[in-house]
Protein backbone atom coordinates (compact mmCIF):
# COMPACT_ATOMS: atom_id res chain seq x y z
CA UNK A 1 0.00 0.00 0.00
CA UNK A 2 1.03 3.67 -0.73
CA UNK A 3 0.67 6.55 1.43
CA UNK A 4 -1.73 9.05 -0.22
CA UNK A 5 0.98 11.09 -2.39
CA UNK A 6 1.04 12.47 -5.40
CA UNK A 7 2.78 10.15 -7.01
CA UNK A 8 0.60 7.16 -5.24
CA UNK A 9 -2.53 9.20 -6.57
CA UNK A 10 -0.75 9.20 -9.78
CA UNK A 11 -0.30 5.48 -10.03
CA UNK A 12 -3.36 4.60 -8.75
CA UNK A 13 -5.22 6.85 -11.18
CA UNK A 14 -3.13 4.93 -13.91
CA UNK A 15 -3.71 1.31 -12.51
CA UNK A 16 -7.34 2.36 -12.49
CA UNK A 17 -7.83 3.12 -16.22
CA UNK A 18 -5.20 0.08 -17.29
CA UNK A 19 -7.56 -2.13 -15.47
CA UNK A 20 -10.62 -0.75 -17.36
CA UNK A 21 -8.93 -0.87 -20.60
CA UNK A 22 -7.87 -4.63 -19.75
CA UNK A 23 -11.58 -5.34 -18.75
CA UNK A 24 -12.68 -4.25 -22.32
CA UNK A 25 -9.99 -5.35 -24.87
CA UNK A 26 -10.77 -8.93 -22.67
CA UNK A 27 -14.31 -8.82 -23.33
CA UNK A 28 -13.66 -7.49 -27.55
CA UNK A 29 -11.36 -10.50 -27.44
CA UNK A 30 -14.13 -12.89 -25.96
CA UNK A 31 -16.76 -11.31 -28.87
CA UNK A 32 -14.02 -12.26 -31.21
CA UNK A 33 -13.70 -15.31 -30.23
CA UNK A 34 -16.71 -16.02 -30.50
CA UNK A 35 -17.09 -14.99 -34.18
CA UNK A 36 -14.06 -17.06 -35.13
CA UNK A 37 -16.22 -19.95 -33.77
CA UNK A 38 -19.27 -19.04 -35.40
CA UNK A 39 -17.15 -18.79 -39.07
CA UNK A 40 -15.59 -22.25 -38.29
CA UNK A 41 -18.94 -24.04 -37.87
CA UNK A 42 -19.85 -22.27 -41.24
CA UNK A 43 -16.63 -23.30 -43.09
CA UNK A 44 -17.08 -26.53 -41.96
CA UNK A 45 -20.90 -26.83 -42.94
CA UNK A 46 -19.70 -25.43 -46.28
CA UNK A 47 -16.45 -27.94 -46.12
CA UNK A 48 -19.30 -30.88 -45.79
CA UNK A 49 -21.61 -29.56 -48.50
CA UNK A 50 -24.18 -27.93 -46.15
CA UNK A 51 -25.85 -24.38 -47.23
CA UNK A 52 -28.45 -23.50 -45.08
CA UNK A 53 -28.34 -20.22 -47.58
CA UNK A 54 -30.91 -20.37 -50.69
CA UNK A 55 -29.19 -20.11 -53.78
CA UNK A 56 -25.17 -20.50 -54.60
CA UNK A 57 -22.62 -18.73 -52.17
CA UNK A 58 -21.10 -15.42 -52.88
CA UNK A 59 -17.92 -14.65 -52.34
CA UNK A 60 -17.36 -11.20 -51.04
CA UNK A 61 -17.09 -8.71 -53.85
CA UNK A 62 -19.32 -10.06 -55.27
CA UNK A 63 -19.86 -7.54 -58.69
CA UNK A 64 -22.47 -8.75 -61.32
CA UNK A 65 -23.09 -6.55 -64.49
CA UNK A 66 -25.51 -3.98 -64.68
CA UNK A 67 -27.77 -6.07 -66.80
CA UNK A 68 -28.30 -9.55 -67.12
CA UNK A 69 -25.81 -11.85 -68.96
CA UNK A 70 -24.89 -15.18 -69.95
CA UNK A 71 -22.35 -16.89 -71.90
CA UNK A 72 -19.83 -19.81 -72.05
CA UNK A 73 -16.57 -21.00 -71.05
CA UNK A 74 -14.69 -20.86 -74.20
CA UNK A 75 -11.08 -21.57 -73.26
CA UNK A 76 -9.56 -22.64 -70.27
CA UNK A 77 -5.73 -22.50 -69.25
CA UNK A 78 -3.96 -25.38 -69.61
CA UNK A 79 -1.48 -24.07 -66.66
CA UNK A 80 -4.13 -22.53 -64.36
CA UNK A 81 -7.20 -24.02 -64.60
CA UNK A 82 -8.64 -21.12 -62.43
CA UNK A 83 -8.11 -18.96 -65.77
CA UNK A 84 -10.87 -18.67 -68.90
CA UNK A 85 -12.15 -16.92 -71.58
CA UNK A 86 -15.66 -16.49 -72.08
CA UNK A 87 -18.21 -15.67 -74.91
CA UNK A 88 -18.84 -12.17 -73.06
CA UNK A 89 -17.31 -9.23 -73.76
CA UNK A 90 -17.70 -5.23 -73.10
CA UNK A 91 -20.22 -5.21 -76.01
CA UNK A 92 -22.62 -7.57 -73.72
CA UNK A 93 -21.83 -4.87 -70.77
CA UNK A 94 -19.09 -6.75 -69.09
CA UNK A 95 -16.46 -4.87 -67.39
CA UNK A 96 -13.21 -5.39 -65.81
CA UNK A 97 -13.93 -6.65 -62.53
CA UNK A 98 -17.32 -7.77 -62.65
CA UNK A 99 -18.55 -10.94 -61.14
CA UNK A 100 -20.25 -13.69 -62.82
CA UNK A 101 -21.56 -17.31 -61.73
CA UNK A 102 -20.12 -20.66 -63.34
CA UNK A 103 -21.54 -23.57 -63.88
CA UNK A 104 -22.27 -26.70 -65.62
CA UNK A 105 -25.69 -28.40 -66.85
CA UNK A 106 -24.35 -31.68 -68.00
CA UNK A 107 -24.02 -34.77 -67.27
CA UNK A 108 -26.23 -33.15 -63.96
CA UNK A 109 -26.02 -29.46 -62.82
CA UNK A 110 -23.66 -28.48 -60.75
CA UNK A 111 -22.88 -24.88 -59.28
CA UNK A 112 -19.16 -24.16 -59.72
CA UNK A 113 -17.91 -20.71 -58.25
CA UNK A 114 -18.11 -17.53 -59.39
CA UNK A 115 -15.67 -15.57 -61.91
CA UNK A 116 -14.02 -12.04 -61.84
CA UNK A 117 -13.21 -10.69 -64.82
CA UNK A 118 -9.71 -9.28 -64.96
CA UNK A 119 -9.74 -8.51 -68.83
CA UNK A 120 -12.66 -7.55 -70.59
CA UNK A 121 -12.34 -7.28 -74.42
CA UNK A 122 -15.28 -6.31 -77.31
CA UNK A 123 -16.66 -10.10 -77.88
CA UNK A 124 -14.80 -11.94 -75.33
CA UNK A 125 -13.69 -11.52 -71.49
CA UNK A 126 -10.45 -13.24 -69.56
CA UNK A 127 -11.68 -14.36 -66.38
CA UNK A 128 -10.34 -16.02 -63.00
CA UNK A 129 -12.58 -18.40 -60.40
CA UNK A 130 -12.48 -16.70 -57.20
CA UNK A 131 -11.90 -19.69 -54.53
CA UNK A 132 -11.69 -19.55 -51.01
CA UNK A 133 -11.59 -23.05 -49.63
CA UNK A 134 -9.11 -26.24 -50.14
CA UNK A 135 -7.37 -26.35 -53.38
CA UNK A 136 -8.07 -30.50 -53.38
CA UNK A 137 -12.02 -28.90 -53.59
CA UNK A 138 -11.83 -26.50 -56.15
CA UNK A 139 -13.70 -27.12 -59.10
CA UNK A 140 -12.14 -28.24 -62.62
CA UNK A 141 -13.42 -25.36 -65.53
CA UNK A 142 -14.73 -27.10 -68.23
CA UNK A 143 -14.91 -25.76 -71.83
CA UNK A 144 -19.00 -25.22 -72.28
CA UNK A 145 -19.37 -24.38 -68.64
CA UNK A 146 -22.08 -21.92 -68.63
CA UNK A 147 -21.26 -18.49 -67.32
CA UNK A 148 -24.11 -15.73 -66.16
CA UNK A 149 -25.10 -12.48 -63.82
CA UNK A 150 -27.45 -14.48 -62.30
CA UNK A 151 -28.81 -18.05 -62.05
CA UNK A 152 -32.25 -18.37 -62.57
CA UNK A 153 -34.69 -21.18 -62.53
């Protein structure tokens, strides 16, 4: 204990508002926590197949057109699979950047990913599958794959 100084006033006044500041970065780190748990379970429902969410997953960023497109694989790197070109092109109001959804009809549908355009061209559009999860998982671009804004029944 400290006899009521200055400097004891001081350093208690200090040890006070350390010990509030402690008490709150503990309970951010708790809410944290917390989230990170909440995001596993997702991953691994998503991992397992499991969306509990209508339609495909979006990636963040997600970026469609301003109108509604579709198209077609047309070309897909032989050293990056992740890489296309697709029947869509600035002429069909594609842009660089722009988000679109893959996938394939045949032999059964299957959703695939979704697409970002990193070159967009007058007929035709270079584009890279935006994936987020295991490689071993990620899906193998087919030429024909059908590209769109939006997936509709």
């Amino acid at each position: 204990m400290c006899w009521p100084t200055p400097t004891c006033k001081k350093y208690r006044i200090i040890a006070v508002g350390n010990e509030g500041r402690a008490r709150t970065v503990q309970i951010q780190n708790e809410l944290l926590l917390e989230q990170v748990r909440e995001l596993q379970a997702k991953i691994a429902k998503l991992d397992a197949g499991i969306n509990n969410i209508e339609g495909p997953v979006r990636v963040s960023g997600y970026n469609p057109p301003a109108k509604d497109v579709s198209g077609r694989i047309e070309e897909v790197s032989k050293a990056d699979n992740s890489l296309v070109v697709i029947s869509l092109g600035t002429d069909h109001g594609i842009n660089k950047n722009n988000t679109l959804d893959v996938f394939r009809l045949d032999p059964e549908p299957k959703y695939l990913g979704t697409l970002r355009v990193v070159d967009a061209h007058h007929h035709k559009s270079v584009a890279q599958l935006i994936f987020n999860g295991n490689a071993a998982l990620r899906p193998q671009l087919k030429e024909g794959d059908k590209v769109a804004s939006k997936i509709t029944k």
